[in-house]
C-alpha atoms as a PDB file:
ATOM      1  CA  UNK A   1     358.266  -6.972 -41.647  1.00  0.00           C
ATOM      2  CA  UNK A   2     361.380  -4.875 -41.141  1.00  0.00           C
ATOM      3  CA  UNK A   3     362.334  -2.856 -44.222  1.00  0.00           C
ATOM      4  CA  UNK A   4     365.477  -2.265 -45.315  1.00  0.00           C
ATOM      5  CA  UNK A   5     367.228   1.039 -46.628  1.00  0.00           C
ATOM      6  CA  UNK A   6     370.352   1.423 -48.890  1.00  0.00           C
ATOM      7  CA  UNK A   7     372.782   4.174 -48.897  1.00  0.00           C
ATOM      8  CA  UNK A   8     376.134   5.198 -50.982  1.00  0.00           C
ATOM      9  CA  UNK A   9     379.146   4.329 -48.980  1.00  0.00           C
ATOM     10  CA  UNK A  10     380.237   8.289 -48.646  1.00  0.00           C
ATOM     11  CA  UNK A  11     377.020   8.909 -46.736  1.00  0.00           C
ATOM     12  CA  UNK A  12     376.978   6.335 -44.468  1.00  0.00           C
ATOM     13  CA  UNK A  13     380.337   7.351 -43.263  1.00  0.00           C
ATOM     14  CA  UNK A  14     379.563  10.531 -43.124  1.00  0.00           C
ATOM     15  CA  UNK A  15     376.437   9.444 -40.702  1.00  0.00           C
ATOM     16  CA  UNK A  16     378.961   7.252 -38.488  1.00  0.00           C
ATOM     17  CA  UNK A  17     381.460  10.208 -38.284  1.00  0.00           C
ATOM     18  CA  UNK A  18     378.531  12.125 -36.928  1.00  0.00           C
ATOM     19  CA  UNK A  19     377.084   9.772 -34.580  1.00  0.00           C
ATOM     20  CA  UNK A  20     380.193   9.067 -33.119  1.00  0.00           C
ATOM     21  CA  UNK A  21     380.664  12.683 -32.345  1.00  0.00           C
ATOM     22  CA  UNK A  22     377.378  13.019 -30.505  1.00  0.00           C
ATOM     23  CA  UNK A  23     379.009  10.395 -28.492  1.00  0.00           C
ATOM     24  CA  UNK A  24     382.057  12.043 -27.485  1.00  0.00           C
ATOM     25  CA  UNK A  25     379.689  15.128 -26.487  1.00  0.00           C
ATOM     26  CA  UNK A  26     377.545  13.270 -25.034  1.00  0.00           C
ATOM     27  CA  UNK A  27     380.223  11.290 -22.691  1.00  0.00           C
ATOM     28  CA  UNK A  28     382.148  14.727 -21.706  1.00  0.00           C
ATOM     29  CA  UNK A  29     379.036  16.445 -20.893  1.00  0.00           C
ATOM     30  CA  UNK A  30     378.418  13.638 -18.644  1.00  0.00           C
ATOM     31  CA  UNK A  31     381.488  13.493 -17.348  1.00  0.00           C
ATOM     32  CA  UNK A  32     381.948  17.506 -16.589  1.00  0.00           C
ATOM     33  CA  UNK A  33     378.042  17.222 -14.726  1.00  0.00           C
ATOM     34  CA  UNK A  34     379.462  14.179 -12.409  1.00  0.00           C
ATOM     35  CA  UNK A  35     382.480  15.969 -11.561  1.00  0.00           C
ATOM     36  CA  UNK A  36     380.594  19.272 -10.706  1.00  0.00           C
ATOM     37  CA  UNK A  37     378.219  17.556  -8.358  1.00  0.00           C
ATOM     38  CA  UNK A  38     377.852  18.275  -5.035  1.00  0.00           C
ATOM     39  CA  UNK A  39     378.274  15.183  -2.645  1.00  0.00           C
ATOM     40  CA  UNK A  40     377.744  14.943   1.208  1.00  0.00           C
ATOM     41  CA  UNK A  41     380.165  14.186   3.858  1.00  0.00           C
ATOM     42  CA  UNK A  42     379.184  10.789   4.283  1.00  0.00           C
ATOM     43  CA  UNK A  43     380.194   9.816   0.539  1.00  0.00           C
ATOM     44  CA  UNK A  44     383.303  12.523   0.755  1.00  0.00           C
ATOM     45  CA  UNK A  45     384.674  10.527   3.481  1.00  0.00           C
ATOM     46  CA  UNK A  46     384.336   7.258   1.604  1.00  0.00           C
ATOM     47  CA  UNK A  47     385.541   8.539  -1.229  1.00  0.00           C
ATOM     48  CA  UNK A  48     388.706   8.943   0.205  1.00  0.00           C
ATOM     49  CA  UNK A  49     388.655   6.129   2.909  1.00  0.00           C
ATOM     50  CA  UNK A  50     389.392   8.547   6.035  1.00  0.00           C
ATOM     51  CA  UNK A  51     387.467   8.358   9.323  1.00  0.00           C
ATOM     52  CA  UNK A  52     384.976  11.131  10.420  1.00  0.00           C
ATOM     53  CA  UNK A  53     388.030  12.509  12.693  1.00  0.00           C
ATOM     54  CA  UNK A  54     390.150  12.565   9.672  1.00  0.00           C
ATOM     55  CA  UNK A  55     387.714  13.894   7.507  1.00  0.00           C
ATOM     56  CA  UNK A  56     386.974  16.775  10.351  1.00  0.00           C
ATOM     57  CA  UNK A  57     390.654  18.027  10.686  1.00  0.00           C
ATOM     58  CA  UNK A  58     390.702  18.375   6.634  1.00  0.00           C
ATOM     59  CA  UNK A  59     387.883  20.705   6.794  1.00  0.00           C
ATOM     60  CA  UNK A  60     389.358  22.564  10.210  1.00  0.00           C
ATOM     61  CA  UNK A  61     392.749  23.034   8.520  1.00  0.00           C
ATOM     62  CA  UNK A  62     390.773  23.727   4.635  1.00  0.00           C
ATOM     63  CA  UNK A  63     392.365  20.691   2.853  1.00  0.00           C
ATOM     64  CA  UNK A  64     389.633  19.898   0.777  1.00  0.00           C
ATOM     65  CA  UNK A  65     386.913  23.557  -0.069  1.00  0.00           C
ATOM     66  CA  UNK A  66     383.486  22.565   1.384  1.00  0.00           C
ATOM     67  CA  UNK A  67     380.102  24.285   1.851  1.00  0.00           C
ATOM     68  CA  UNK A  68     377.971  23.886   5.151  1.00  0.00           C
ATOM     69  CA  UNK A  69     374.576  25.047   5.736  1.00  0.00           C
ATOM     70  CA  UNK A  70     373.702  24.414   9.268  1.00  0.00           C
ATOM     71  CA  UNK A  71     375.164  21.104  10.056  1.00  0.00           C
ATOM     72  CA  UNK A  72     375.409  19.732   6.492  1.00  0.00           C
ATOM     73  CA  UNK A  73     378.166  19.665   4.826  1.00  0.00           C
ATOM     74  CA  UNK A  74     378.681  19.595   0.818  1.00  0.00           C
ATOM     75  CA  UNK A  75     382.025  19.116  -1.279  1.00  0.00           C
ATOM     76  CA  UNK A  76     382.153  18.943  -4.768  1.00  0.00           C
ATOM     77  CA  UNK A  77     383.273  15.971  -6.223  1.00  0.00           C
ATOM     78  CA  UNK A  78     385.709  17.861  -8.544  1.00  0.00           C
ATOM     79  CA  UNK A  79     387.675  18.654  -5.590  1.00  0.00           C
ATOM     80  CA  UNK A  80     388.004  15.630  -4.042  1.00  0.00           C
ATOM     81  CA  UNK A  81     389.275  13.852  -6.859  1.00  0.00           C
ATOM     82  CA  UNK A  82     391.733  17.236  -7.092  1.00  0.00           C
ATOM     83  CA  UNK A  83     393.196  16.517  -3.524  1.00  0.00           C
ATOM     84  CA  UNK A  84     393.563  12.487  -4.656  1.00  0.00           C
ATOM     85  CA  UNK A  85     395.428  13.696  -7.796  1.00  0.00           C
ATOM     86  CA  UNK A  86     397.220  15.876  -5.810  1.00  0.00           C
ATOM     87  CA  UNK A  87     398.285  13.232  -3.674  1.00  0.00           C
ATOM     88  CA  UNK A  88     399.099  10.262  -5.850  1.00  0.00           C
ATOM     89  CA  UNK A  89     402.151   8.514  -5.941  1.00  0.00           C
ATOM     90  CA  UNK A  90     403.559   6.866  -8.908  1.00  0.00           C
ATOM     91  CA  UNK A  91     405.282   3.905  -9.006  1.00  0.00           C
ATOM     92  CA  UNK A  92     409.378   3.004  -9.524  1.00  0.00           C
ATOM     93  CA  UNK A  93     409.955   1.610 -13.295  1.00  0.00           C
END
């Protein structure tokens, strides 16, 4: 049987406040580690929708920072949502 446990009003909200804080942390921490990750080339390049000749002419002319070991290449998501941002176009109100 489930028991039950009473508390004044003040604490409770106090408890929620708190809670709900851990929350917020909680969701910017994750967001921060998701932008920081590294991503491959493959998911880079559909990401932003451009073809693998595309995608090679932004890294020739350093559009987008990379890192390559051997023939793998890494970007940081971070950066490609950057060079989106950078590149968005708003509409006429």
């Amino acid at each position: 049987m489930p028991s039950v446990v009473m508390l004044p009003q003040a604490e409770w909200e106090g408890i929620k406040h708190l809670l709900n804080e851990v929350k917020e942390t909680l969701q910017s921490r994750s967001a921060e580690e998701i932008s920081s990750q590294w991503i491959e080339s493959a998911e880079a390049r559909k990401m932003l929708g451009v073809s693998a000749k595309t995608w090679q002419d932004y890294r020739d002319k350093r559009v987008i920072p990379f890192s390559q070991f051997g023939r793998k290449i890494y970007v940081r998501r971070a950066d490609i949502e950057a060079f989106m941002q950078q590149h968005y176009i708003s509409a006429n109100n």
